[in-house]
N, C-alpha and C. Protein backbone atom coordinates (compact mmCIF):
# COMPACT_ATOMS: atom_id res chain seq x y z
N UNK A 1 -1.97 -10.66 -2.06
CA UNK A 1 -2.74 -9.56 -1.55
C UNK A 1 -1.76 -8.51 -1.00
N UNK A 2 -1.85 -7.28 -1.27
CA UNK A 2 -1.12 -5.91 -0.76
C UNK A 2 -1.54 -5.95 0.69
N UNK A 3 -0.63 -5.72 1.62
CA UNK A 3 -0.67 -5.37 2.52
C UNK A 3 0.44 -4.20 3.00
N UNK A 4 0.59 -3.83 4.12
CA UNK A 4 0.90 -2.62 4.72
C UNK A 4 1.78 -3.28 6.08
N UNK A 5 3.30 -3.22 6.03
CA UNK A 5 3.89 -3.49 6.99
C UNK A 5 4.25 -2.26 8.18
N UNK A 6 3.09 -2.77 8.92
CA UNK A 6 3.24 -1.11 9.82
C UNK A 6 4.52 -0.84 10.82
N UNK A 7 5.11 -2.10 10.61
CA UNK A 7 6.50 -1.54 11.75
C UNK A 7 7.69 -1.00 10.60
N UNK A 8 7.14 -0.93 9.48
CA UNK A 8 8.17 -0.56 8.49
C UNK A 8 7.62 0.94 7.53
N UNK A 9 6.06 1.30 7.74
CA UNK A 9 5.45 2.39 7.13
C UNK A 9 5.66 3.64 8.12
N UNK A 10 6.23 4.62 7.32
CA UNK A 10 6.49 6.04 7.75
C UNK A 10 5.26 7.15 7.85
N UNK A 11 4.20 6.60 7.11
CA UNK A 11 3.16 7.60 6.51
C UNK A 11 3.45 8.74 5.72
N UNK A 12 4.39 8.36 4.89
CA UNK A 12 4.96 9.57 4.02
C UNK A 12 4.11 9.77 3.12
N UNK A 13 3.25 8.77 2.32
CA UNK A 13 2.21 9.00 1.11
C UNK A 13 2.88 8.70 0.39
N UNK A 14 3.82 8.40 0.04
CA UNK A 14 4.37 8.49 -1.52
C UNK A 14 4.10 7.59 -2.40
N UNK A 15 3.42 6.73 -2.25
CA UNK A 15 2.97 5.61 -3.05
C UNK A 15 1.30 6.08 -3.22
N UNK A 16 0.90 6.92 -2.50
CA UNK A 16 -0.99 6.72 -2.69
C UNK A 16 -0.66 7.91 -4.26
N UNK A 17 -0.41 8.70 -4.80
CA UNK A 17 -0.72 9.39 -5.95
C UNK A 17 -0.19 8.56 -6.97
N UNK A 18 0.31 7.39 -7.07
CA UNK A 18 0.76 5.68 -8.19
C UNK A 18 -0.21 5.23 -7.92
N UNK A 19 -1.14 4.77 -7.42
CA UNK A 19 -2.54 3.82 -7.25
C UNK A 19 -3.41 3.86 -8.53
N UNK A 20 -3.89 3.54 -8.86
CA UNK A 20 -4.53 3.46 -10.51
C UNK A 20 -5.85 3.72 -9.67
N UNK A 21 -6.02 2.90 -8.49
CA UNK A 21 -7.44 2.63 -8.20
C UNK A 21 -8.09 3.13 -7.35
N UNK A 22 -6.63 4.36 -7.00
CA UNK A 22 -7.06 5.25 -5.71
C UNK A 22 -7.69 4.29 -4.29
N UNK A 23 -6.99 3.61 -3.81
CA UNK A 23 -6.82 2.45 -2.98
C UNK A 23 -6.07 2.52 -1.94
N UNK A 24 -4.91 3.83 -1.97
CA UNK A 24 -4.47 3.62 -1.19
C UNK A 24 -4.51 4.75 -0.51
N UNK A 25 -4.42 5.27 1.28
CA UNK A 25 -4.54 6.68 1.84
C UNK A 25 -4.22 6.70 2.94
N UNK A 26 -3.26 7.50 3.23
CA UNK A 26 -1.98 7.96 4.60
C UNK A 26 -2.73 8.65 5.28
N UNK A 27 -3.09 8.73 6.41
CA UNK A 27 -3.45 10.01 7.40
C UNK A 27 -2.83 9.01 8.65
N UNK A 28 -1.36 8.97 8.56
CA UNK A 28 -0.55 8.46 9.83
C UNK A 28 0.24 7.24 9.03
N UNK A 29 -0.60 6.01 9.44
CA UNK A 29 0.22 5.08 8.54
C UNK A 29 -0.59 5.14 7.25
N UNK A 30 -0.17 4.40 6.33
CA UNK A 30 -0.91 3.84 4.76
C UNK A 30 -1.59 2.81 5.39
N UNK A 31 -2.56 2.83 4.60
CA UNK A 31 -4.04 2.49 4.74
C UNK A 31 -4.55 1.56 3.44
N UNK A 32 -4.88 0.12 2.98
CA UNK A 32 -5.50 0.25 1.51
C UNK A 32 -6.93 -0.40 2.02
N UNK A 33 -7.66 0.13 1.01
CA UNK A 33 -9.13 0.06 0.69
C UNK A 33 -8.86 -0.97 0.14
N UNK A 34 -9.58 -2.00 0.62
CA UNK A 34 -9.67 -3.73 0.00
C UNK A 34 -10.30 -3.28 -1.45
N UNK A 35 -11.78 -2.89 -0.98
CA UNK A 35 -12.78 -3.01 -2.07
C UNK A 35 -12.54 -2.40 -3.00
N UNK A 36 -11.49 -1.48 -3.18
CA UNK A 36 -10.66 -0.79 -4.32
C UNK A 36 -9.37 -1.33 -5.31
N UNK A 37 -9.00 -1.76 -4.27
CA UNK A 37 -7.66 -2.64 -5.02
C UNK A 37 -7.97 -3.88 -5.07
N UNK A 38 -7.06 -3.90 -6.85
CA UNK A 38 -7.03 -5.10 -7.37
C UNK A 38 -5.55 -5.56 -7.20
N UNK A 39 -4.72 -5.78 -6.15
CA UNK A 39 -3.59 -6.05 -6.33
C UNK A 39 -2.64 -6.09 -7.35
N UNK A 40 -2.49 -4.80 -8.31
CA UNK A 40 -2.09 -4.64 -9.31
C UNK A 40 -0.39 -4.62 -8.99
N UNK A 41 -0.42 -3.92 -7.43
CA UNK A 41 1.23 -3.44 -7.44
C UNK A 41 2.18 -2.96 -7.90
N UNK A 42 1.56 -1.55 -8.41
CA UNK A 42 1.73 -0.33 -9.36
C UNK A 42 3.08 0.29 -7.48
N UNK A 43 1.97 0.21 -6.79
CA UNK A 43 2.80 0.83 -5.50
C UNK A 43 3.89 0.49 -4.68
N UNK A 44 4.14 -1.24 -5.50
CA UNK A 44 5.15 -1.28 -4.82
C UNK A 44 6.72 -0.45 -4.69
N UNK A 45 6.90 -0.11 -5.88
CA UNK A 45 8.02 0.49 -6.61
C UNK A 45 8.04 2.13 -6.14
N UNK A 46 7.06 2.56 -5.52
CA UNK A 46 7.53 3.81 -5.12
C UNK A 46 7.12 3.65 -3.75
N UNK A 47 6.92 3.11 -2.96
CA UNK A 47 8.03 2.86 -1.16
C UNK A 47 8.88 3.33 -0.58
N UNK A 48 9.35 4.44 -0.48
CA UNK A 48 10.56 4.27 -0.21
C UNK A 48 11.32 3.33 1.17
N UNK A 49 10.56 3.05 2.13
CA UNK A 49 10.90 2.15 3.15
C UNK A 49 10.06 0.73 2.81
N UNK A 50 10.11 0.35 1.84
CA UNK A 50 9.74 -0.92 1.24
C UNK A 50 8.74 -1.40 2.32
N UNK A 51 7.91 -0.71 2.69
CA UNK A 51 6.49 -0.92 3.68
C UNK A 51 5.16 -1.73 3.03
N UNK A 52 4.76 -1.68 1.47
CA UNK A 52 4.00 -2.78 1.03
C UNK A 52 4.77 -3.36 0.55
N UNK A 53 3.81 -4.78 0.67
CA UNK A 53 4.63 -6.37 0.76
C UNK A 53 3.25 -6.83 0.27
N UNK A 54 3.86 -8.10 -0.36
CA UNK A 54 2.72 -9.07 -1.00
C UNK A 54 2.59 -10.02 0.02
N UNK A 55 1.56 -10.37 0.26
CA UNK A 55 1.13 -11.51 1.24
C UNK A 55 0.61 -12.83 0.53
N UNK A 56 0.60 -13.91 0.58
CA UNK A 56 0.29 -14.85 0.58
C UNK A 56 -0.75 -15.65 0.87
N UNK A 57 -1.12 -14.85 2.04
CA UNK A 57 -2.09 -15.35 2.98
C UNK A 57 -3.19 -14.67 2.30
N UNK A 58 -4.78 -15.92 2.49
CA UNK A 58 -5.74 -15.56 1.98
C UNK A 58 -6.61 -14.55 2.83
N UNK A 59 -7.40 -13.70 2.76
CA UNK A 59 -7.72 -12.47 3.85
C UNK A 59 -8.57 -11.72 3.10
């Protein structure tokens, strides 16, 4: 599952216009819409402070 490491997210956006599913949205930190994303992880790769992370944990 995508999650959002907030001691590591800048709120720069730069990953929400890569989202296929439009899932993801900055107004401070990044933000993802569960019910939108399919954990595709199109977003990981444009991060630049490597702030989404895959989780493990069920949620």
């Amino acid at each position: 599952m995508l999650v959002i490491n907030e001691e590591k997210c800048v709120g720069c956006a730069q990953c929400v216009p890569f989202c296929p599913r439009e899932a993801l949205a900055a107004w401070g930190l990044c933000a993802v819409q569960r019910v939108r994303c399919d954990d595709c992880l199109v977003c990981l790769e444009y991060c630049p402070v490597d702030a989404l992370e895959l989780s493990h944990e069920a949620g």
